[in-house]
Protein backbone atom coordinates (compact mmCIF):
# COMPACT_ATOMS: atom_id res chain seq x y z
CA UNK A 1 0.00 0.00 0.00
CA UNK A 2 1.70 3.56 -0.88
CA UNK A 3 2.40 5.80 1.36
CA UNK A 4 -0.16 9.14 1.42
CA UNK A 5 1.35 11.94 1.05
CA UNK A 6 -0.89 14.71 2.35
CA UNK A 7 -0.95 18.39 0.58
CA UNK A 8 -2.18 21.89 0.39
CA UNK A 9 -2.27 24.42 -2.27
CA UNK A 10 -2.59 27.92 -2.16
CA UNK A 11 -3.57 29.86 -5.53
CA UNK A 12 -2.80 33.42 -5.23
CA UNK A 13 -3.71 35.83 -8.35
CA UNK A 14 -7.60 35.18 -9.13
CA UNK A 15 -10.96 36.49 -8.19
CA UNK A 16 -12.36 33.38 -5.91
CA UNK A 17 -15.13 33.41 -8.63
CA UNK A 18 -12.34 32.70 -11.53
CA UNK A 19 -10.90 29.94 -9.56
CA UNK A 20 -14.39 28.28 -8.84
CA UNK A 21 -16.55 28.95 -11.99
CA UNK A 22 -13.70 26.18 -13.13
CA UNK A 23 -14.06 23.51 -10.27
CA UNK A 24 -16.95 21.10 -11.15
CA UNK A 25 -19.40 19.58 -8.50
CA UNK A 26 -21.84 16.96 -8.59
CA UNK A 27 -25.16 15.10 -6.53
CA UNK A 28 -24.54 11.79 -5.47
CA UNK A 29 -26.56 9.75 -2.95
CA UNK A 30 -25.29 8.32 0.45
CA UNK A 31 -26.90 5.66 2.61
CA UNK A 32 -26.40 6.48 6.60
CA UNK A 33 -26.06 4.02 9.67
CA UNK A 34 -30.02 4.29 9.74
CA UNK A 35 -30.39 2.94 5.96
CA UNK A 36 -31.79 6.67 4.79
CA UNK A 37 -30.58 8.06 1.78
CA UNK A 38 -29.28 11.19 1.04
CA UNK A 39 -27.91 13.94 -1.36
CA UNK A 40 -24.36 15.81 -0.75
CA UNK A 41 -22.00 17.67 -3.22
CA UNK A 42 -18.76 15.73 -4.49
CA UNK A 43 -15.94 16.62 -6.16
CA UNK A 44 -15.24 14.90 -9.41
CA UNK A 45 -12.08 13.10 -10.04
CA UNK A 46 -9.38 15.38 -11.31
CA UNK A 47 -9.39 14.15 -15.15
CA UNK A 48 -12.90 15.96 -15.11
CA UNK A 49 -12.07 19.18 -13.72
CA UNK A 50 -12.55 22.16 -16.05
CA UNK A 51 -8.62 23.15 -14.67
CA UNK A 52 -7.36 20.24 -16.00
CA UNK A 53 -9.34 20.31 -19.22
CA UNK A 54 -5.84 21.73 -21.57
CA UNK A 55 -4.14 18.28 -20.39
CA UNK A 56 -4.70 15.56 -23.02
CA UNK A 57 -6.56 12.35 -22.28
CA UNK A 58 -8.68 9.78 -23.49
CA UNK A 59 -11.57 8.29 -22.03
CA UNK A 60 -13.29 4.40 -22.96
CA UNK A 61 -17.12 4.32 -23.77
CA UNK A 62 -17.93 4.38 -20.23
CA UNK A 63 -16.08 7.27 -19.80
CA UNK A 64 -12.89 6.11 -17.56
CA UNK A 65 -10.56 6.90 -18.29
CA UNK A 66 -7.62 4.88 -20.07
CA UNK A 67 -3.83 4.46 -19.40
CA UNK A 68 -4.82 5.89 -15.85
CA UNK A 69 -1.94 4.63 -14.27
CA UNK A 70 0.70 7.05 -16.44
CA UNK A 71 -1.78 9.91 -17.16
CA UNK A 72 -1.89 10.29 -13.31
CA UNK A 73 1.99 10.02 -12.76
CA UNK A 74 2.34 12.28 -15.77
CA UNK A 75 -0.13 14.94 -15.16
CA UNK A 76 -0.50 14.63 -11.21
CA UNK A 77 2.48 13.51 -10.39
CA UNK A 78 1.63 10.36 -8.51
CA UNK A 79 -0.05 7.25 -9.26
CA UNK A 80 -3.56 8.57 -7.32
CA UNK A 81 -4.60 11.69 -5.95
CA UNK A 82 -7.74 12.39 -4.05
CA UNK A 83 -8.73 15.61 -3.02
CA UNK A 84 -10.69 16.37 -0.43
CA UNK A 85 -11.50 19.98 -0.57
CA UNK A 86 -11.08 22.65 -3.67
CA UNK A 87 -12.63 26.03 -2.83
CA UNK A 88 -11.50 29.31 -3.98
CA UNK A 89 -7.89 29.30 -4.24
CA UNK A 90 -7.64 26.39 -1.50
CA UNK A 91 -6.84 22.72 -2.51
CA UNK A 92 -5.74 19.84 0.41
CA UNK A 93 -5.75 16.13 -0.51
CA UNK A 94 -3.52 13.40 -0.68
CA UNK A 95 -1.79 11.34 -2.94
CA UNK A 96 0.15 8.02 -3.40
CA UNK A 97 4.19 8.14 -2.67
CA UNK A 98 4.39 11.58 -3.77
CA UNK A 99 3.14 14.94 -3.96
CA UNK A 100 1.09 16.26 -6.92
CA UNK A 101 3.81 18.77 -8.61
CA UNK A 102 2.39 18.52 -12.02
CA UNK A 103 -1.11 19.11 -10.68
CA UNK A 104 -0.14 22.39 -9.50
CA UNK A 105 2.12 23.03 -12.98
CA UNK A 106 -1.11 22.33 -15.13
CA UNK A 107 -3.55 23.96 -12.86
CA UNK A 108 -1.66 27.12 -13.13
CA UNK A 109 -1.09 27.31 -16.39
CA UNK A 110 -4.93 26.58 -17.43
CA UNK A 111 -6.13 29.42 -15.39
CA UNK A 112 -3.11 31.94 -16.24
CA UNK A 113 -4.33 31.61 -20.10
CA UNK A 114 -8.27 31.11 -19.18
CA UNK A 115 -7.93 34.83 -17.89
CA UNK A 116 -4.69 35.59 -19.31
CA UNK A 117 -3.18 36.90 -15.89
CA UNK A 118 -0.42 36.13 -13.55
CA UNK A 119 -0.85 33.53 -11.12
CA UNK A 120 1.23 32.15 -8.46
CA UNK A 121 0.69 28.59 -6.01
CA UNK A 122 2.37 27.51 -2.94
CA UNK A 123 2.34 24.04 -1.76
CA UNK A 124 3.25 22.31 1.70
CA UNK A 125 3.49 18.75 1.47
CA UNK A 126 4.42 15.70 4.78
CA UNK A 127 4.31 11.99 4.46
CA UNK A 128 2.18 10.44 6.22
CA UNK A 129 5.49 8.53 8.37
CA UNK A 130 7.53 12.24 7.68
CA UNK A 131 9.82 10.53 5.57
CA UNK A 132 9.90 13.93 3.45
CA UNK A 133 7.91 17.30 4.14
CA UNK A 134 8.32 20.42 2.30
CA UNK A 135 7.00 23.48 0.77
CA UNK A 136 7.15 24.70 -2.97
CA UNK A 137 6.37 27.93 -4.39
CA UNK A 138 5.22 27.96 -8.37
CA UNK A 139 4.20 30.72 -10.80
CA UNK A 140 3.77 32.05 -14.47
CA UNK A 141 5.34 33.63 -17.08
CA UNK A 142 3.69 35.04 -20.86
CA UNK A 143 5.57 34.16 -23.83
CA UNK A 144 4.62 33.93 -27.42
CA UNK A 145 2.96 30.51 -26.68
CA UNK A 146 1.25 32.31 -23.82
CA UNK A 147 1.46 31.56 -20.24
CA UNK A 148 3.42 28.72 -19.05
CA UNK A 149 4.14 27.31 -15.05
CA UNK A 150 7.60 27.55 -13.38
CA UNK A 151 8.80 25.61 -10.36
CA UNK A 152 10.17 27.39 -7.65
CA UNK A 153 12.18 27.49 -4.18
CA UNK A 154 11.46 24.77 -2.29
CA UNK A 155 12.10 23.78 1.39
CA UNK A 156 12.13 20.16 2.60
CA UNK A 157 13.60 18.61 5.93
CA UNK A 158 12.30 14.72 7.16
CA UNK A 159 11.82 12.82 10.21
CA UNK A 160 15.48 12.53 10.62
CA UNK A 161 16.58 15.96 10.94
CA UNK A 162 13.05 16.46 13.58
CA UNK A 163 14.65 13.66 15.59
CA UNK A 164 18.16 15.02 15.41
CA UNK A 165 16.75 18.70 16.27
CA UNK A 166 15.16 16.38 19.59
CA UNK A 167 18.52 15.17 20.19
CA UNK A 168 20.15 18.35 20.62
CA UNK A 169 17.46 19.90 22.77
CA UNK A 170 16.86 17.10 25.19
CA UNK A 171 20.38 15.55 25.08
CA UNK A 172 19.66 13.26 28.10
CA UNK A 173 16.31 11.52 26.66
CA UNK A 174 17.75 7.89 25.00
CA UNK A 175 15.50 7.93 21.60
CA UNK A 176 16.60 4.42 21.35
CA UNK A 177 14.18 3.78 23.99
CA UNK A 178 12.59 1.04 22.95
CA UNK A 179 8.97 3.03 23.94
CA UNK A 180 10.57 6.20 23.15
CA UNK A 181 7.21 7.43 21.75
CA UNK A 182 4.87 5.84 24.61
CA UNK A 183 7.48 6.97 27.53
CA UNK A 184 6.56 10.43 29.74
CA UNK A 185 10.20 11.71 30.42
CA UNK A 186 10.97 14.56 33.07
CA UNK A 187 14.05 16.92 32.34
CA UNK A 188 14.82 20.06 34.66
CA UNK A 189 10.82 19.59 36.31
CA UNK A 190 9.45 19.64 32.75
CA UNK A 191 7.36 16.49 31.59
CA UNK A 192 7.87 15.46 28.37
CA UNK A 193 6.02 13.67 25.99
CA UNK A 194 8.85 12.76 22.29
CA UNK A 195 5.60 12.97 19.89
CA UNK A 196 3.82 16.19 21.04
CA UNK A 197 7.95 18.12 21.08
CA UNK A 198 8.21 16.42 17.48
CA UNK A 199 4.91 17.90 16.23
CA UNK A 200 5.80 20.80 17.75
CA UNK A 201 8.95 21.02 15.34
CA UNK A 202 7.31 20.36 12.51
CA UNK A 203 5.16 23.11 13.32
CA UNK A 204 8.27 25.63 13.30
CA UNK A 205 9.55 24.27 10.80
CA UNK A 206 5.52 25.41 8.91
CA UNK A 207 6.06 28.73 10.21
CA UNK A 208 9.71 29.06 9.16
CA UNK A 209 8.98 28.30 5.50
């Protein structure tokens, strides 16, 4: 089973209408732990998106599409990608192994030459065991094709480096423990608790980006 890889983007340079006029909805009908049905709103899969509608693809005469497999890893950037919520500006999901670069190349590119304007993205990305987590910035630029999507800085550090920056603060704490992450450990009168001081790294580590 992959690991998920769990992301947000950040779409700075539209009018929230611009951005959502191009994400596509639709009713579907749930069953709840009572046996009722019901109607609620879903997001359709990404190779039906009106953003994603300048990438090529071919669909069978059901309409799934084919060769899903590659066009995800070439157009997403992993194998699957589900996201979870895409409102004005805002996308946050996850994906399989690795994070959805190519998403966020093609989605700015269709909406820079929808509306022919500047656009920019950001993206934070974390493993779901923090064997990578990062940010990425992305924008635009016109040339006589029109617009086209550049990568930009990115940030990255792992669980590794988190434990390391543990290390160095609580130097007396054995993280070869073997129930390092279960233990309560007291240093100078202060209880602490490994997984809540590593969250709270990764957290800087947010903030510093």
């Amino acid at each position: 089973m992959a690991n998920h890889v769990y992301f947000t983007i950040n779409i700075e340079g539209l009018e929230d209408e611009q951005f959502q006029e191009n994400v596509k909805f639709e009713t579907r009908v749930g069953t709840n732990y009572d046996g009722e049905e019901y109607k609620y709103e879903a997001l359709l899969e990404l190779e039906e998106q009106p953003f994603m509608s300048n990438v090529y693809k071919e669909f069978d005469e059901d309409g799934n599409l084919l060769n899903s497999y590659n066009w995800y890893c070439d157009n997403v950037g992993a194998k699957w990608c589900h996201v979870e919520e895409c409102d004005y500006g805002y996308i946050a999901g996850y994906s399989a192994w690795r994070q959805p670069h190519e998403l966020v190349l093609n989605i700015l590119e269709f909406y820079a030459n929808e509306y022919d304007i500047e656009v920019s993205a950001s993206m934070t990305y974390e493993d779901e065991f923090r064997n990578f987590m990062g940010k990425q910035y992305y924008g635009t630029v016109h040339n006589d094709d029109g617009w086209s999507a550049w990568e930009g800085d990115y940030t990255e550090t792992d669980g590794d480096q988190l434990m390391e920056q543990f290390n160095e603060l609580y130097p007396s704490i054995n993280s070869e423990d073997e129930n390092f992450w279960h233990n309560e450990y007291e240093v100078d009168g202060e209880k602490i608790y490994p997984s809540e001081v590593i969250d709270e790294l990764a957290d800087q580590f947010w903030e510093s980006c």
